[in-house]
Protein backbone atom coordinates (compact mmCIF):
# COMPACT_ATOMS: atom_id res chain seq x y z
CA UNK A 1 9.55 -14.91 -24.80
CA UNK A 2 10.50 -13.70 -21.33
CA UNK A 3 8.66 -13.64 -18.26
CA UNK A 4 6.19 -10.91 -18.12
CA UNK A 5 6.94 -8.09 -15.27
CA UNK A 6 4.53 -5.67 -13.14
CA UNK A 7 4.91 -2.39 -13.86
CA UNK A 8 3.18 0.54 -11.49
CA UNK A 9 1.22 2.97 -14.29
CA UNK A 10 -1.36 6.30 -13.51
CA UNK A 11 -5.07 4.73 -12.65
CA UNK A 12 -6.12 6.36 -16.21
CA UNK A 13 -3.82 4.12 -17.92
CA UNK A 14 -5.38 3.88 -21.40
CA UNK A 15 -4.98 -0.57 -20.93
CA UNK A 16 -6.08 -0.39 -17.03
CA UNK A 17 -9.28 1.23 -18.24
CA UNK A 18 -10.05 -1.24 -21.03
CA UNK A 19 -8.74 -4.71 -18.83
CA UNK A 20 -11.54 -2.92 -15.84
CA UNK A 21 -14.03 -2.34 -18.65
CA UNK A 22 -13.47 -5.59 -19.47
CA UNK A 23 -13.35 -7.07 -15.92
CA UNK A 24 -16.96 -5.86 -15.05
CA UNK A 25 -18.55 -7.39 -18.03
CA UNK A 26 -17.00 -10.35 -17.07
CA UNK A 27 -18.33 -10.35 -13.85
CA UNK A 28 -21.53 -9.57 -14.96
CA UNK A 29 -22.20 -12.78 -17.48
CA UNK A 30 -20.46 -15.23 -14.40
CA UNK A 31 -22.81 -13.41 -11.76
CA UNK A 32 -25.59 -12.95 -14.32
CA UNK A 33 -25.62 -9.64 -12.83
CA UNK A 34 -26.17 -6.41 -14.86
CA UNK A 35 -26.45 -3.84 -12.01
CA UNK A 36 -23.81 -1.14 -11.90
CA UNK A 37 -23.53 -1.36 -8.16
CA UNK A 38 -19.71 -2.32 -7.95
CA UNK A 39 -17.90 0.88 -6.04
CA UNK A 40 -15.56 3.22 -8.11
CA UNK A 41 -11.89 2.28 -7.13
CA UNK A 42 -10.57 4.99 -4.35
CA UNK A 43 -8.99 7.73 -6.61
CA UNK A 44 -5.66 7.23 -4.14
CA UNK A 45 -5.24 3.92 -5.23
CA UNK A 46 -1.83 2.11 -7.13
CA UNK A 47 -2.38 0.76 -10.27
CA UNK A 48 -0.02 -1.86 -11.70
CA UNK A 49 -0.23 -3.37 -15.42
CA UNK A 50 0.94 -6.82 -16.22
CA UNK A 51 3.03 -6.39 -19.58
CA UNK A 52 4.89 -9.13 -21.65
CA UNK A 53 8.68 -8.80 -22.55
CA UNK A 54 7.50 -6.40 -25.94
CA UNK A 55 5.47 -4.14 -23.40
CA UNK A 56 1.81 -5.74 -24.47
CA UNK A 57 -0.07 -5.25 -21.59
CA UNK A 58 -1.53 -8.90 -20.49
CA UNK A 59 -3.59 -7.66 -17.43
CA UNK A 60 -3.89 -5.18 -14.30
CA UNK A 61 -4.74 -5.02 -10.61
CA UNK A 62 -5.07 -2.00 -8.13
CA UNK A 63 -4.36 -1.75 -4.26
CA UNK A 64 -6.23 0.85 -2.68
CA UNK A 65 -6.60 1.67 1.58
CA UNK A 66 -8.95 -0.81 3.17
CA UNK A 67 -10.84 1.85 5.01
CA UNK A 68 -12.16 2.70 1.51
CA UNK A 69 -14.33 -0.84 1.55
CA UNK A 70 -14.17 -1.23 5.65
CA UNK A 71 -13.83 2.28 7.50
CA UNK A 72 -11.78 2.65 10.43
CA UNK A 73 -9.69 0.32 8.76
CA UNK A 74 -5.72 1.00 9.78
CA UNK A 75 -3.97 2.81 7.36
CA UNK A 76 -1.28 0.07 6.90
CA UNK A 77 -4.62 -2.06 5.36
CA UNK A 78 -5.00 -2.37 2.15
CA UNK A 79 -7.36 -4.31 -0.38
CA UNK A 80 -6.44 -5.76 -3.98
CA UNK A 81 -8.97 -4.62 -6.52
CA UNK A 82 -9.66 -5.14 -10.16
CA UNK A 83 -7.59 -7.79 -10.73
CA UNK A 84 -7.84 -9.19 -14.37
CA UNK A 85 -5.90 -11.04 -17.03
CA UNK A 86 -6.53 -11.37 -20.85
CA UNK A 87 -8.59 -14.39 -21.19
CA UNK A 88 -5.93 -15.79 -23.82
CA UNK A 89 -3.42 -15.33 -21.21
CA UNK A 90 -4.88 -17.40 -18.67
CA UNK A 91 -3.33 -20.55 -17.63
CA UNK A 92 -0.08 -20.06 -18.02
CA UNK A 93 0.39 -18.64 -13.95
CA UNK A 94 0.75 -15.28 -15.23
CA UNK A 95 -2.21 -14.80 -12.66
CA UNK A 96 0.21 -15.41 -10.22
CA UNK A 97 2.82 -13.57 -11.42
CA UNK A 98 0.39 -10.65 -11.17
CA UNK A 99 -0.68 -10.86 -7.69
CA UNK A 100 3.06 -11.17 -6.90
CA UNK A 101 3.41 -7.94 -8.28
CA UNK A 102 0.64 -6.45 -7.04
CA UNK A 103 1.36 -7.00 -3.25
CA UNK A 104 5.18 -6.03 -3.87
CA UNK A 105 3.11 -2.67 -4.89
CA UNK A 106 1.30 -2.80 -1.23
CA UNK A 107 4.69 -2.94 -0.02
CA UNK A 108 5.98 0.07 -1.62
CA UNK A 109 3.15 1.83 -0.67
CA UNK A 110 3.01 0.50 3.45
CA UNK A 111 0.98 -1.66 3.52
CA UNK A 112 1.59 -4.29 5.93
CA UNK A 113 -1.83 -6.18 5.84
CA UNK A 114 -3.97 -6.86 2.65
CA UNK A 115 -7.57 -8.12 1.71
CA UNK A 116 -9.47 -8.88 -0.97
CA UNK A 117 -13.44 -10.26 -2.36
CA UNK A 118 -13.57 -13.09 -4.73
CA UNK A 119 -16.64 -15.19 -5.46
CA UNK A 120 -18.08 -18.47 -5.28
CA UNK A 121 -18.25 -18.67 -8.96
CA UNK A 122 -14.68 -18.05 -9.32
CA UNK A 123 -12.94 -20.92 -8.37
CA UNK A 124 -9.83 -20.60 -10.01
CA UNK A 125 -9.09 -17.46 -8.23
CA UNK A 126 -9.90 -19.05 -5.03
CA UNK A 127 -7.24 -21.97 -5.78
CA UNK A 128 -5.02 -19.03 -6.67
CA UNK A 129 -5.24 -17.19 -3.51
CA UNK A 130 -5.11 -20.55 -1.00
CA UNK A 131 -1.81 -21.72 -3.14
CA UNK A 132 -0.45 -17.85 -2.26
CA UNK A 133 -0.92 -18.26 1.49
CA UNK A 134 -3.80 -16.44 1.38
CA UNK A 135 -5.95 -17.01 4.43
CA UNK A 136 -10.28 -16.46 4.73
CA UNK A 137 -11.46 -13.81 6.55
CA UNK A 138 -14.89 -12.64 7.22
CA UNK A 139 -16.69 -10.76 4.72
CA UNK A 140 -16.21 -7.18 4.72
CA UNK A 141 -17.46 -4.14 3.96
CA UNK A 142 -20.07 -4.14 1.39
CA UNK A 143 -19.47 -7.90 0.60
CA UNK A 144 -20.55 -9.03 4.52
CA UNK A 145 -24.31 -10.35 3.63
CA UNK A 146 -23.61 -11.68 0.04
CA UNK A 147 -23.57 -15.09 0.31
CA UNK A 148 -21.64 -15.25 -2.90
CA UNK A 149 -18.52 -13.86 -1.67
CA UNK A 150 -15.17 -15.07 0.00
CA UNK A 151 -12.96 -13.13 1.27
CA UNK A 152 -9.28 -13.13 2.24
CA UNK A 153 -6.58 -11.59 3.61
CA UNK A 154 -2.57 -11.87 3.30
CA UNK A 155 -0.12 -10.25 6.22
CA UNK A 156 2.84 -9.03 4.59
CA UNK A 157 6.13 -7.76 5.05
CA UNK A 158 8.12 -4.83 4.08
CA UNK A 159 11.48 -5.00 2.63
C-alpha cells in the first residue's frame, strides 16, 4: 500500500475522538495515573487525522495557540497536542510522517514557532522529536514543576 497522508478534519471527528479516548488511557497505565487532570484541547484548535491509502484512519494530532498552555504566549506560538498512533501501526515511521503533517498544519494556520510536552516514560517519542530537529525547552505552562516532563520546541517556516 501507499504512503499514508495527513488530512486536516473538524475536532469532533468521529476517529479523532476515539484515537484521544484512546490516547488518555494510554497515558494513564504508562503514568499509572488515573486523574482526569489533563486540560480540554482549546476549542480553536486544528485537528489533522493520519489515514492510510483506503482512508483508515491510523492516528491524529492537534495544534492549538500556545497561550492556551503558556498565556501571553505570541500568537504565531503554537503547541502540538494529542498526538497518537494505532498501536499496530507503530514502528513503521508513520509517527513521523504524522508530525510532518501536523506542523505543515501549524504552517497553514501561522504559526511560526511550535512546542510541545512529552514524558520521561516515553522514550520513543523523545528519539522522535530529537531526530526531527526538535530542540528542549523549559517546561511550560502546567508541565513546569513535573519532573516527569520534557519539553520542546521546533521554529518553523512558512511557505
Amino acid at each position: 500500500s501507499g504512503v499514508p497522508s495527513v488530512i486536516r478534519v473538524e475536532a469532533d471527528h468521529p476517529d479523532a475522538t476515539r484515537f484521544v479516548q484512546a490516547l488518555l488511557r494510554e497515558l494513564a497505565v504508562r503514568y499509572d495515573d488515573d486523574s482526569d487532570t489533563i486540560a480540554p484541547t482549546d476549542p480553536s484548535a486544528s485537528w489533522a487525522l493520519l489515514v492510510d491509502d483506503d482512508g483508515t484512519a491510523l492516528g491524529s494530532g492537534a495544534v492549538q495557540r500556545l497561550a492556551k498552555s503558556l498565556p501571553g504566549a505570541p500568537d504565531d506560538h503554537g503547541e502540538i497536542k494529542r498526538v497518537y498512533l494505532e498501536p499496530e501501526a507503530r514502528g513503521r515511521g508513520l509517527s513521523r510522517v504524522l508530525m510532518t503533517g501536523l506542523v505543515a498544519l501549524a504552517v497553514e494556520d501561522g504559526y511560526t514557532w511550535l512546542q510541545l510536552e512529552t514524558g520521561d516514560v516515553q522514550p520513543e517519542a523523545i528519539g522522535l522529536y530529537q531526530s526531527s530537529g526538535w530542540i528542549r525547552v523549559p517546561n511550560y505552562g502546567q508541565y513546569e514543576d513535573d519532573p516527569r516532563s520534557i519539553c520542546f520546541g521546533l521554529r518553523i517556516v512558512g511557505p
